[in-house]
Every structure is written in C-alpha cells, then in structure tokens.
N, C-alpha and C. Protein backbone atom coordinates (compact mmCIF):
# COMPACT_ATOMS: atom_id res chain seq x y z
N UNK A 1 0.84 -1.17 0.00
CA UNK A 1 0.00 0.00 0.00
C UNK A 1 0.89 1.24 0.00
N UNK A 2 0.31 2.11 -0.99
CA UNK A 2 1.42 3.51 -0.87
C UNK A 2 1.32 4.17 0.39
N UNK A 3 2.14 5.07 0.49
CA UNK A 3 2.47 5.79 1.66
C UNK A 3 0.54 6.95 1.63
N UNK A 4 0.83 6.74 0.11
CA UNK A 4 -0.40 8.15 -0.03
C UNK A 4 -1.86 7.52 0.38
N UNK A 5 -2.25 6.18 0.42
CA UNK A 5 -3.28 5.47 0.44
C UNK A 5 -3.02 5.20 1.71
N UNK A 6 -2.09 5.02 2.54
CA UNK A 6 -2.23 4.27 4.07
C UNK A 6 -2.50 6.25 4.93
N UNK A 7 -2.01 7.17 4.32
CA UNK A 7 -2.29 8.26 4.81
C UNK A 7 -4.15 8.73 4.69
N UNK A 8 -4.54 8.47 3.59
CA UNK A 8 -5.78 8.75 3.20
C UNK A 8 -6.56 7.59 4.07
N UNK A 9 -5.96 6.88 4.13
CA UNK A 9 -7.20 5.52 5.31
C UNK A 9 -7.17 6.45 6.42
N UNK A 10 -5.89 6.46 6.96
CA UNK A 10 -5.98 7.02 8.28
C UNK A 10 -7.10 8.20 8.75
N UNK A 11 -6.79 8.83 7.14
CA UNK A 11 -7.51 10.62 7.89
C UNK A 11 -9.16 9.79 7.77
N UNK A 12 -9.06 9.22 6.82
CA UNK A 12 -10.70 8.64 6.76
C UNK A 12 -11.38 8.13 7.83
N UNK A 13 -10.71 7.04 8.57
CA UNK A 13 -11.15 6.23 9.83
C UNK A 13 -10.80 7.69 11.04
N UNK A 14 -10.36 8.33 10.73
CA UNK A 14 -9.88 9.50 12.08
C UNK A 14 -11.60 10.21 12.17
N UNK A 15 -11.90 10.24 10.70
CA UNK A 15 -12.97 11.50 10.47
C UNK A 15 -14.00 10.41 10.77
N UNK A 16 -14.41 9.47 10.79
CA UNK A 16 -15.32 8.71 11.19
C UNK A 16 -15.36 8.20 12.89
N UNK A 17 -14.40 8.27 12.94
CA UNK A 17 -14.17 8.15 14.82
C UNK A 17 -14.46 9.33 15.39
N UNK A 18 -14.16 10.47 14.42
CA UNK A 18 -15.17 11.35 15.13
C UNK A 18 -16.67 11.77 14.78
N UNK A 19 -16.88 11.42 13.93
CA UNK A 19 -18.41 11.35 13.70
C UNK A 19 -19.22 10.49 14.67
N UNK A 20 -18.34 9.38 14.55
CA UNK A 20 -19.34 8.22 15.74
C UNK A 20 -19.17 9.09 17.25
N UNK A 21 -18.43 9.31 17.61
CA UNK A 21 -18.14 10.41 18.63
C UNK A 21 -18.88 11.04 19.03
N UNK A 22 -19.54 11.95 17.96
CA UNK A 22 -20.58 13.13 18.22
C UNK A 22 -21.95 12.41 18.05
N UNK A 23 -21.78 11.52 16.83
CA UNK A 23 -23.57 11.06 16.92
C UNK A 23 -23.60 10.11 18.27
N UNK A 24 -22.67 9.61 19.17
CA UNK A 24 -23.06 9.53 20.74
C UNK A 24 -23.15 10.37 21.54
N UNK A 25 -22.09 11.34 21.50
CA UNK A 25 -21.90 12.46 22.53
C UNK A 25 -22.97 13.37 22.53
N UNK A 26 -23.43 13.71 21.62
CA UNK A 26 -24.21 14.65 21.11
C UNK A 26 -25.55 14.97 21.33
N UNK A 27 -26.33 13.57 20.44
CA UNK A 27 -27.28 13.23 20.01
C UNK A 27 -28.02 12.58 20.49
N UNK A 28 -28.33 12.27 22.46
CA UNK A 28 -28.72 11.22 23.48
C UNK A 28 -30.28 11.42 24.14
N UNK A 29 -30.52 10.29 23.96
CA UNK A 29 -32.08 10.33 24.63
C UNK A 29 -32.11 9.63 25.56
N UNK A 30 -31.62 10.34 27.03
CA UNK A 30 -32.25 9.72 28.47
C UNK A 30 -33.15 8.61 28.61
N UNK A 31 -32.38 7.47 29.47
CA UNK A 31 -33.32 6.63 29.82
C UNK A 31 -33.36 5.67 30.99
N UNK A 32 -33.48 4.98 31.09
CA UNK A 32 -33.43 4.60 32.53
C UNK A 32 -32.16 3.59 32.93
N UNK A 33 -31.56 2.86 32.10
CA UNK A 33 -29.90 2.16 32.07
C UNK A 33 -29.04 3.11 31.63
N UNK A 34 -29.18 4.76 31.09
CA UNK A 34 -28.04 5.06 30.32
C UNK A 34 -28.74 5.88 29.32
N UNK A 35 -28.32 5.60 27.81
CA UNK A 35 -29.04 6.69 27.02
C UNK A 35 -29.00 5.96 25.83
N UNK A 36 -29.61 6.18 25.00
CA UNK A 36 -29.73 5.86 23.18
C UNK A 36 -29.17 6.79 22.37
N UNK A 37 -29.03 6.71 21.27
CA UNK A 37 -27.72 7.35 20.62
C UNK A 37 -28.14 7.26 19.25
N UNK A 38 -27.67 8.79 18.20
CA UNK A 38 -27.43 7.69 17.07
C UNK A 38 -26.03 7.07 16.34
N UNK A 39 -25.25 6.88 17.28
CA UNK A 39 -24.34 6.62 17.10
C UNK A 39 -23.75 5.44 16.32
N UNK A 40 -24.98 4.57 16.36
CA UNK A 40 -24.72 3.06 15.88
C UNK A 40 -24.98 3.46 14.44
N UNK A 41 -25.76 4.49 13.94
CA UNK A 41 -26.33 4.75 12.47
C UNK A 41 -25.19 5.21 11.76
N UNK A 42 -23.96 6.26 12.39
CA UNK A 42 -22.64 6.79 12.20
C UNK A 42 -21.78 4.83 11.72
N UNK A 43 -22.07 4.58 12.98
CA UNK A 43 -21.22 2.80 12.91
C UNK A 43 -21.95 2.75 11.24
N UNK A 44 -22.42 2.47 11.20
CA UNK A 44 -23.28 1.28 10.24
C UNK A 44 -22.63 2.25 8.56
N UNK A 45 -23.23 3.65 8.35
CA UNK A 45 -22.68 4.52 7.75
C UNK A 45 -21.00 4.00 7.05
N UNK A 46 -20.14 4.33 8.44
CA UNK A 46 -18.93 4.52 8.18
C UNK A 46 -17.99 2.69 7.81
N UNK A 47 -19.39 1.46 7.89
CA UNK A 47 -18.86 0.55 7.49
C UNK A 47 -19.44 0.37 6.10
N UNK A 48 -20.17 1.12 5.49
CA UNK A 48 -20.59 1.23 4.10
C UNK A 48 -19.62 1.70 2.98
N UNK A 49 -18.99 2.95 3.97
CA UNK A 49 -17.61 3.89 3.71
C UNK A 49 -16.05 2.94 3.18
N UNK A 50 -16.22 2.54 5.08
CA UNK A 50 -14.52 2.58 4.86
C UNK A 50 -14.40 0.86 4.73
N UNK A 51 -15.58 -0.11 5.24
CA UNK A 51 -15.16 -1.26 5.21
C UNK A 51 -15.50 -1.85 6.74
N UNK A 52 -15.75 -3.09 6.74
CA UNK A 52 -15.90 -3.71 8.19
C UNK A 52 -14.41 -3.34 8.89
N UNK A 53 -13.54 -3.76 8.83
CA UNK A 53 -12.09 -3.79 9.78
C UNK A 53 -11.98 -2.03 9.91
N UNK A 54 -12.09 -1.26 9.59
CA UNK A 54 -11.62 0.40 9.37
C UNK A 54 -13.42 0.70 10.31
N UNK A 55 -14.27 0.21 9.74
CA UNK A 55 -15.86 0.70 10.37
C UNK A 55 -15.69 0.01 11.71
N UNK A 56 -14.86 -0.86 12.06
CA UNK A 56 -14.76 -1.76 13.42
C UNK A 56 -14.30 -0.48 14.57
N UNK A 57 -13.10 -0.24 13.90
CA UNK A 57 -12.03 0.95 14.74
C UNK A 57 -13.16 1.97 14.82
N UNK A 58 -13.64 2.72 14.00
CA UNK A 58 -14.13 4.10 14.15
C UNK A 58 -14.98 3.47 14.68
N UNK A 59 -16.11 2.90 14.90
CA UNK A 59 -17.11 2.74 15.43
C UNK A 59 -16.81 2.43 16.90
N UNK A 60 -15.81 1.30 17.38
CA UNK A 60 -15.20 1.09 18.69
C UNK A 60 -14.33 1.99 19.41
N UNK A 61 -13.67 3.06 18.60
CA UNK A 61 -13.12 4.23 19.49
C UNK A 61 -14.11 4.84 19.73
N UNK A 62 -14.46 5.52 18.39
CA UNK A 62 -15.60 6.79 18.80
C UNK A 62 -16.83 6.67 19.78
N UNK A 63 -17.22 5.45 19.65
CA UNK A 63 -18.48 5.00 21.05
C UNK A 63 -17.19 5.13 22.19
N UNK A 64 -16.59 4.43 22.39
CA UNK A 64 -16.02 4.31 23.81
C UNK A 64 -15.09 5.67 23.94
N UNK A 65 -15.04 6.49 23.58
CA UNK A 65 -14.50 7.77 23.76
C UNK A 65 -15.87 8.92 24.44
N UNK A 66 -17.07 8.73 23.78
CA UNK A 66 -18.00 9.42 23.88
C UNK A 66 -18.56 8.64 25.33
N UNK A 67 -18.28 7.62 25.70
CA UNK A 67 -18.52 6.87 27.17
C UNK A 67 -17.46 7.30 27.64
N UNK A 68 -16.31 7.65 27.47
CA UNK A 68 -15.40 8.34 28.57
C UNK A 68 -15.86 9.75 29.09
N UNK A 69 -15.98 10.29 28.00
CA UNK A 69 -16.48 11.64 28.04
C UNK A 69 -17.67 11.77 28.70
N UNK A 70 -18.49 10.81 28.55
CA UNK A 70 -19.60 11.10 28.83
C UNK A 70 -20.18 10.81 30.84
N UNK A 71 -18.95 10.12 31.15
CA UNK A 71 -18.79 9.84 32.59
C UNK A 71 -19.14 8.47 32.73
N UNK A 72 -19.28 7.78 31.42
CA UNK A 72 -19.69 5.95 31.02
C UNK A 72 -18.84 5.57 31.36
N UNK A 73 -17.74 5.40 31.86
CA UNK A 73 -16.42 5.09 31.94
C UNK A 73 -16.22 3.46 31.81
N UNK A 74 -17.39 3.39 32.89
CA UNK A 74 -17.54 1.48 33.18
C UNK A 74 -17.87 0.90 31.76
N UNK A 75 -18.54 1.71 30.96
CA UNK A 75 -19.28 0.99 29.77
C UNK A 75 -17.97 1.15 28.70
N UNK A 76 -16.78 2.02 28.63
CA UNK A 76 -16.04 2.04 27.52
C UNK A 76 -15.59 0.80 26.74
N UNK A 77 -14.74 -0.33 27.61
CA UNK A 77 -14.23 -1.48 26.60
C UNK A 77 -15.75 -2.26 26.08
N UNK A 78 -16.82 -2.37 27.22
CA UNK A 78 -17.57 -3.31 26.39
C UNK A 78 -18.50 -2.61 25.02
N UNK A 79 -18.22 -0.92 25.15
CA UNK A 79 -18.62 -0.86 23.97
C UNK A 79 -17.77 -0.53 23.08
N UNK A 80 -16.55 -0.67 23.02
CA UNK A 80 -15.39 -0.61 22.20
C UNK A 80 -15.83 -1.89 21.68
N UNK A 81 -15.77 -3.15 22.47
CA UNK A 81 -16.00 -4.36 21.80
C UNK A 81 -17.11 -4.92 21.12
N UNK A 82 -18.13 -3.95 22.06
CA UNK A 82 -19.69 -4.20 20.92
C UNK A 82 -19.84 -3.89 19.52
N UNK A 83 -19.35 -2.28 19.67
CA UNK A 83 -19.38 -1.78 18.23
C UNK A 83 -18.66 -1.82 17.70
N UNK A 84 -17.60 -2.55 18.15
CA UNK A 84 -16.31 -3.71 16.62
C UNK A 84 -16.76 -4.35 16.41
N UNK A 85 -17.55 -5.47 17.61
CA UNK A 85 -17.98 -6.69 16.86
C UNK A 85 -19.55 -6.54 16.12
N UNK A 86 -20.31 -5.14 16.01
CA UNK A 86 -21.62 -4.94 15.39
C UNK A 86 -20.79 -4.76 13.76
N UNK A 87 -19.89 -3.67 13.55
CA UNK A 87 -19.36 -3.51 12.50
C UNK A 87 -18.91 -4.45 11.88
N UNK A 88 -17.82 -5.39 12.72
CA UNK A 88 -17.47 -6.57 12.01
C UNK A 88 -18.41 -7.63 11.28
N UNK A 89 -19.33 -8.01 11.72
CA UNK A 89 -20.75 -8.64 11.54
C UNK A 89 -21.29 -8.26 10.14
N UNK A 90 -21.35 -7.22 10.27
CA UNK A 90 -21.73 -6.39 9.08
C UNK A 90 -20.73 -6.21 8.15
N UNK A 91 -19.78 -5.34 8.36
CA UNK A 91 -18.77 -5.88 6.84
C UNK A 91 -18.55 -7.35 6.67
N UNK A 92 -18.37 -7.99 7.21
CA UNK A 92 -18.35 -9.57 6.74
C UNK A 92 -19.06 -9.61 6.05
N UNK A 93 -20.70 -9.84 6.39
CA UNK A 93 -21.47 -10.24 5.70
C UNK A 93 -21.74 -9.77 4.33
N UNK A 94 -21.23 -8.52 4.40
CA UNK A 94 -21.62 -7.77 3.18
C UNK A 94 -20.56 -8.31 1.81
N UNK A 95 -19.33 -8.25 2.79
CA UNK A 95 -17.90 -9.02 1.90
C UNK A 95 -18.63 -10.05 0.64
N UNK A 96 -19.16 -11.01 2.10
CA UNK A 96 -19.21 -12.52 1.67
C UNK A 96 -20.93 -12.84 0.95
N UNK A 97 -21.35 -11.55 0.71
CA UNK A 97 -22.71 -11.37 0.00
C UNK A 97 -23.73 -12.77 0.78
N UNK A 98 -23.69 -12.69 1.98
CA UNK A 98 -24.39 -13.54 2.75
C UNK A 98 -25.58 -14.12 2.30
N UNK A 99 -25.73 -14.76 2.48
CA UNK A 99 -27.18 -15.61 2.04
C UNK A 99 -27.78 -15.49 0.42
N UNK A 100 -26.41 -15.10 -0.13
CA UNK A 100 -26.96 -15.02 -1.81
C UNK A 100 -27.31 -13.15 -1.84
N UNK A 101 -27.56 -12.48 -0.90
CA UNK A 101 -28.24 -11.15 -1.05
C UNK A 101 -27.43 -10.31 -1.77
N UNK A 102 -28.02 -9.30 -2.09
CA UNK A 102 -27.59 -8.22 -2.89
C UNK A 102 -27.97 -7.15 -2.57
N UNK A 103 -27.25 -5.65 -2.67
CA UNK A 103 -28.39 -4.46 -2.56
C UNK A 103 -28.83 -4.23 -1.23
N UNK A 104 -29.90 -3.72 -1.22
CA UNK A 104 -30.45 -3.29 -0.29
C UNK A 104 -31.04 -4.65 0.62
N UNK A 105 -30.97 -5.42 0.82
CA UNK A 105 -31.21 -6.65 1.35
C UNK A 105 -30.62 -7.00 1.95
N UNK A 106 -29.25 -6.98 0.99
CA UNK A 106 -27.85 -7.26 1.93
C UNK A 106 -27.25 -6.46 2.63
N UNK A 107 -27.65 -4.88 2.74
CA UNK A 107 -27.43 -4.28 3.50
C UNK A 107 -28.35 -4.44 4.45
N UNK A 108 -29.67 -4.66 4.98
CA UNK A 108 -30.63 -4.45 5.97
C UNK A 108 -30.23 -5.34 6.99
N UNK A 109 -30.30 -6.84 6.12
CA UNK A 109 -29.91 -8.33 6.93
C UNK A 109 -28.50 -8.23 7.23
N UNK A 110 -27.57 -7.43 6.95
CA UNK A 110 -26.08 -6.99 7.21
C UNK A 110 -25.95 -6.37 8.74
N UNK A 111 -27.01 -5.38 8.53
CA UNK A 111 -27.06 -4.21 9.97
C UNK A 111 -27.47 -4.69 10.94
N UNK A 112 -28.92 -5.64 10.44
CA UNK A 112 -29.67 -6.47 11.38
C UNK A 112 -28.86 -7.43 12.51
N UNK A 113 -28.01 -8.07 11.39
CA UNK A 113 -27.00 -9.30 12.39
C UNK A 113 -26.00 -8.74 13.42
N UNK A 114 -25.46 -7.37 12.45
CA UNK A 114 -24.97 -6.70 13.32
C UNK A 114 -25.35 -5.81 14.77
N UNK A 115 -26.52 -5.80 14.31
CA UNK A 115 -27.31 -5.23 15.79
C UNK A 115 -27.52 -5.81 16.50
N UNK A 116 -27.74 -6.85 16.32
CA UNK A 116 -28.19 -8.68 17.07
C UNK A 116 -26.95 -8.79 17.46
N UNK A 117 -25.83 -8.86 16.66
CA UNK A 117 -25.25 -9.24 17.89
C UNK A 117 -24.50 -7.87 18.77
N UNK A 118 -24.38 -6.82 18.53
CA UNK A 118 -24.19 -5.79 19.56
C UNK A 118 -25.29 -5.94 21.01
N UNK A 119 -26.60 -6.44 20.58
CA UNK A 119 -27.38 -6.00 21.39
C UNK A 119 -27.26 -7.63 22.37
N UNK A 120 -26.67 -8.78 21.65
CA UNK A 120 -26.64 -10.23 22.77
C UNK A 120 -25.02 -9.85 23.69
N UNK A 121 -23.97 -9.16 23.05
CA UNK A 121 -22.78 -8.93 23.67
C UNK A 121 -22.94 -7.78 24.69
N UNK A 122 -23.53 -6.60 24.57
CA UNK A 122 -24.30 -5.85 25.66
C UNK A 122 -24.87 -6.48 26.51
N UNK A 123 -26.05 -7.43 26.37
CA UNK A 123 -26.78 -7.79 27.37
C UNK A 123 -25.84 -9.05 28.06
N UNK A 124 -24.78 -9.85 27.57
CA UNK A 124 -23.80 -10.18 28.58
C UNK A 124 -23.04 -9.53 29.53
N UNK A 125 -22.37 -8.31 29.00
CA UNK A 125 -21.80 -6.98 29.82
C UNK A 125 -22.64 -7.04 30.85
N UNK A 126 -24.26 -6.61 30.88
CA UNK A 126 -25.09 -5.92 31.64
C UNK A 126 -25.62 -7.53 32.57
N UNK A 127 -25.23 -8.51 32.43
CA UNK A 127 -25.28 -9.63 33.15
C UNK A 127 -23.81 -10.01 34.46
N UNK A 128 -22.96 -9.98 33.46
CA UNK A 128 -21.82 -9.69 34.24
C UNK A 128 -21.76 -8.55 35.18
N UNK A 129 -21.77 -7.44 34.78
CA UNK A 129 -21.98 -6.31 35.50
C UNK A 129 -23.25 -6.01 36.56
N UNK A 130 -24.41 -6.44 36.63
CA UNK A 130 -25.20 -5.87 37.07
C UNK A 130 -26.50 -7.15 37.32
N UNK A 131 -26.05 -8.33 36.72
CA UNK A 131 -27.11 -9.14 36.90
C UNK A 131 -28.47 -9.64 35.82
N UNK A 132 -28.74 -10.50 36.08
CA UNK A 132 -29.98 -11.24 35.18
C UNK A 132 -30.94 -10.11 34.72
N UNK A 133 -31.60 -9.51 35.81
CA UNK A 133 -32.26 -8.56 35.70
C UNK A 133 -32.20 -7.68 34.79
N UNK A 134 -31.49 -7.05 35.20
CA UNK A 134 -30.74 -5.74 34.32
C UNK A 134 -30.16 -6.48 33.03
N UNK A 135 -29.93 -6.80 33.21
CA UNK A 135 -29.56 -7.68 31.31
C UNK A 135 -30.88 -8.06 30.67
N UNK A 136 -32.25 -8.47 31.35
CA UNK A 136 -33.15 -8.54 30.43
C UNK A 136 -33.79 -6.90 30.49
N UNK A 137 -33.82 -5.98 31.49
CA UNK A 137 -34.14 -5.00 31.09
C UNK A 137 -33.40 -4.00 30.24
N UNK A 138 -32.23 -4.19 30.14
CA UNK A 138 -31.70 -3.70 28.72
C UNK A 138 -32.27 -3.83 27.47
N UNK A 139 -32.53 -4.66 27.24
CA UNK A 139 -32.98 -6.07 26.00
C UNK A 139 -33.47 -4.50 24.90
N UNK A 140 -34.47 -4.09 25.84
CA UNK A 140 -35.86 -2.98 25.02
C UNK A 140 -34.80 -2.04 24.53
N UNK A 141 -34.13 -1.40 25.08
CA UNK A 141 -33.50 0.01 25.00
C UNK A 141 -32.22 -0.18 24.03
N UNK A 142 -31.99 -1.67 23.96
CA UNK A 142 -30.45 -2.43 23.25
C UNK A 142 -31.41 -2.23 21.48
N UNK A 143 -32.40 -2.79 21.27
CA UNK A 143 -33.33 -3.12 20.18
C UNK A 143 -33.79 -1.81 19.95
N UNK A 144 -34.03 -1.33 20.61
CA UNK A 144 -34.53 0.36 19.77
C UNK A 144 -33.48 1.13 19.48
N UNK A 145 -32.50 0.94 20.03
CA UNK A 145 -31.36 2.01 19.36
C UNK A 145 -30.58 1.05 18.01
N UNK A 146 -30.63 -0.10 18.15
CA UNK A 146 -30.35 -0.62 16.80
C UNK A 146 -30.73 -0.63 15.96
N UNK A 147 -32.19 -0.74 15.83
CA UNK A 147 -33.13 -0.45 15.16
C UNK A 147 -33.33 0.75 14.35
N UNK A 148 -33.78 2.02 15.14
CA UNK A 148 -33.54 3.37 14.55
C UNK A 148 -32.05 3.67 14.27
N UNK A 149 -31.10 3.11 14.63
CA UNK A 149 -29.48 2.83 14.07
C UNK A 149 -29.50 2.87 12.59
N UNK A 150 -30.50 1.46 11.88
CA UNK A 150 -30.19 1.10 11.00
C UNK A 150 -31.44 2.06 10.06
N UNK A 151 -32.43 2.52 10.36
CA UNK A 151 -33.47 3.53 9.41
C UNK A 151 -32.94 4.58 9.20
N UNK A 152 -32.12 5.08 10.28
CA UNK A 152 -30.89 6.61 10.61
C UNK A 152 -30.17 6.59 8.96
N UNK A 153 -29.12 5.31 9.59
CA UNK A 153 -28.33 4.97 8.64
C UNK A 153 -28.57 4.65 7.18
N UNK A 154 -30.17 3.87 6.58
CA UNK A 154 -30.55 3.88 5.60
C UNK A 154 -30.66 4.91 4.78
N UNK A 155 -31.39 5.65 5.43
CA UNK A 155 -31.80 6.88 4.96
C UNK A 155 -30.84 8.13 4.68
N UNK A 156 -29.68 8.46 5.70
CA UNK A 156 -28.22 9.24 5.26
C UNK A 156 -27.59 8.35 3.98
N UNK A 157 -27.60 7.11 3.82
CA UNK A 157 -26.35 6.33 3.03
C UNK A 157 -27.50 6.58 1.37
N UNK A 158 -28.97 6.52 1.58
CA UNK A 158 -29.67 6.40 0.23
C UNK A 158 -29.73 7.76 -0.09
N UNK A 159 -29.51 8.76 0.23
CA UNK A 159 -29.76 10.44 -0.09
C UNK A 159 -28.28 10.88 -0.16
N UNK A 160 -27.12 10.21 0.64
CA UNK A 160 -25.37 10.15 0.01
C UNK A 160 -25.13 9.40 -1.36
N UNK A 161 -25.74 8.49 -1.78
CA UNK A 161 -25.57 8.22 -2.82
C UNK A 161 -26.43 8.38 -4.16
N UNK A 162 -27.14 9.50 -3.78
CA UNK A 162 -27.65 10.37 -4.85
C UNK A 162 -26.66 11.53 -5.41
N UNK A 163 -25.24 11.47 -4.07
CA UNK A 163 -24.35 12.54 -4.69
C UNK A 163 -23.23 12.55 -4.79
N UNK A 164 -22.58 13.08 -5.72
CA UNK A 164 -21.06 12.99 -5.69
C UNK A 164 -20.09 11.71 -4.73
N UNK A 165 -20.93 12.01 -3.53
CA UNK A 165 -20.39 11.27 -2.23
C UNK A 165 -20.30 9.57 -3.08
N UNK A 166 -20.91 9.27 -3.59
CA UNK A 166 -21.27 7.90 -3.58
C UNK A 166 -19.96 7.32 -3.99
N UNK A 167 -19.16 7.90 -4.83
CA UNK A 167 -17.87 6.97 -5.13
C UNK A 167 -16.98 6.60 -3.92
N UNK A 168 -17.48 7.55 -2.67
CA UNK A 168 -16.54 6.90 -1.72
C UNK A 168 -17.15 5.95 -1.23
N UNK A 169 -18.07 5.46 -1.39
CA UNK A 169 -18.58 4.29 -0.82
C UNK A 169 -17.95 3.30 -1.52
N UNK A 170 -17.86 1.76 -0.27
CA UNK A 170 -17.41 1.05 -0.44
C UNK A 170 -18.50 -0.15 -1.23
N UNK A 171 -19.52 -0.01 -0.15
CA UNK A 171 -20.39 -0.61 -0.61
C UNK A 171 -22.22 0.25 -1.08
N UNK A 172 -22.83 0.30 -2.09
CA UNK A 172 -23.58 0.76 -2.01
C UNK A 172 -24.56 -0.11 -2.55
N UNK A 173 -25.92 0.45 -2.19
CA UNK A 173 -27.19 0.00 -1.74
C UNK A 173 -27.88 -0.59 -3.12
N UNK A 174 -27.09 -0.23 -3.89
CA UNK A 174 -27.56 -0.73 -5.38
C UNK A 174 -26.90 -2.29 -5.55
N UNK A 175 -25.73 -2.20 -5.22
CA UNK A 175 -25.24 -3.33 -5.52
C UNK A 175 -24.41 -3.32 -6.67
N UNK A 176 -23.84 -1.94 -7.10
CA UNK A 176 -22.64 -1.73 -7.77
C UNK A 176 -21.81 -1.66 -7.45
N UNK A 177 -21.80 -0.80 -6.39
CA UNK A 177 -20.33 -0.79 -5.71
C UNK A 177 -19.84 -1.47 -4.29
N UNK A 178 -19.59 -2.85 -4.98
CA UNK A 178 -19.10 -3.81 -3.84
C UNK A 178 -17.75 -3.41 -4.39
N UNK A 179 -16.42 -3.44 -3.53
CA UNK A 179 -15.15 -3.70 -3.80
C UNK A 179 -15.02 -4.29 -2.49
N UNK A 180 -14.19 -4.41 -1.74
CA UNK A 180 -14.18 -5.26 -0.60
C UNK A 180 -14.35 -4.80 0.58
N UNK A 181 -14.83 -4.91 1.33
CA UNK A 181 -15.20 -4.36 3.14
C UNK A 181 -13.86 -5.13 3.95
C-alpha cells in the first residue's frame, strides 16, 4: 500500500471516529440504564464507507470515547468491543454477499446481524456487570437504538448516494459498488 493510500485511510477512519463520537456524545435520549444514541447509524454509515475492519475501529473508538467523556467510563471497553464486533458482523457479511443477497437486502440483513449481535454482547456486559435482571431489562433500550441505528443509517447512506459522495462508498445500496469491506 502507498504511503499516499495508508495516509488517506488514516484521515478517513480519524474523520469517522469522530463522527461516531458526536452522533453519541451529542445526540442522546435519556433513559433509565443510560441513554440511546445515534451513534450506531454513524457505525453502520462509516462501514458502508470505509469497510468492516476500518468501520470496526471508528465505530469502537468513537463510542467508547464518547462513554469516557460522557462519565460511562464502566461501559467504555464493552462498547469498544460491541461496536467492533456490530461492524465486524456487518462488513463480513456484506464481503461474503451472505445468504446469496444483494443491494439493499444485503445491507438491511447486514445491519440487522450486526445489531443482534451488539445488542446479545451488551446484554452479557449488563449480566456480568449488574445481573440477570438488568440484562433482560436492557434487551428494550439495546433493540430500539439498533433499530432506529439502521433507518438513521438507511436513509443518510440512500440520499449520500444520490451525490457525488457515492464513489466513496465502499459498498452501495444498489449493488454496484461492492469492492471489498
């Protein structure tokens, strides 16, 4: 890889670690474990962008930075590790055109798995940490922010690739521009 391409990843995954950053820090709706975010929609976004392994990093700093900041402190590694392993989930699948899908399909069932499993690796955290209880009362608040995560994210990535923007995508919703995640 040239010097000029490993420089251009960098600033790319930098500018997406801070996007995920702010759509947590920022953008929070009070609730009774903590807060909802759209931060996961930034995740999902910036693995359309830069790729699962590059969408892993920005998505796992920038959440667990915005939990430092935010006085989450306890929550930083497990959501460093959630939202690597939601991203990872998702560029994989998208890589490996999962289940035959294409397009917009393969993006939905992409985000989906990926939310599924952010939201079963959370509710272990919140078992470990805090008990049975509290791990099934997460469950609701884990599923709605993934959820509106991925309509967030639909809807920025289908109105970005009405413009100019779209060649930086890695993968887009049409199903032209796969190159590799």
């Amino acid at each position: 890889m040239k010097q000029t391409e490993r420089i251009k990843n960098l600033c790319e995954t930098a500018l997406f670690i801070a996007i995920v950053f702010l759509g947590v820090f920022i953008i929070k709706f009070p609730g009774p474990f903590g807060y909802a975010h759209i931060g996961d929609s930034m995740i999902f976004l910036s693995v359309l962008m830069l790729g699962g392994k590059r969408g892993a990093v920005s998505g796992g700093l920038g959440a667990a930075l915005a939990d430092i900041v935010s006085g989450y402190t306890i929550w930083a590694i497990p959501t460093l590790l959630c939202k690597a392993f939601m991203a990872l989930i998702m560029g994989t699948m998208i890589k490996h055109h999962a289940f035959g899908l294409k397009g917009r399909a393969l993006w939905i069932v992409s985000a989906a798995a990926g939310g599924l499993t952010q939201g079963a690796a959370y509710a272990v955290f919140w078992y470990a940490l805090f008990g049975k209880a509290a791990a099934i009362a997460a469950i609701p608040g884990l599923t709605f922010q993934a959820v509106s995560g991925i309509i967030i994210a639909f809807i920025i990535s289908e109105a970005l690739q009405k413009t100019s923007l779209k060649k930086h995508f890695i993968y887009t919703t049409d199903g032209k521009g796969v190159q590799t995640c």
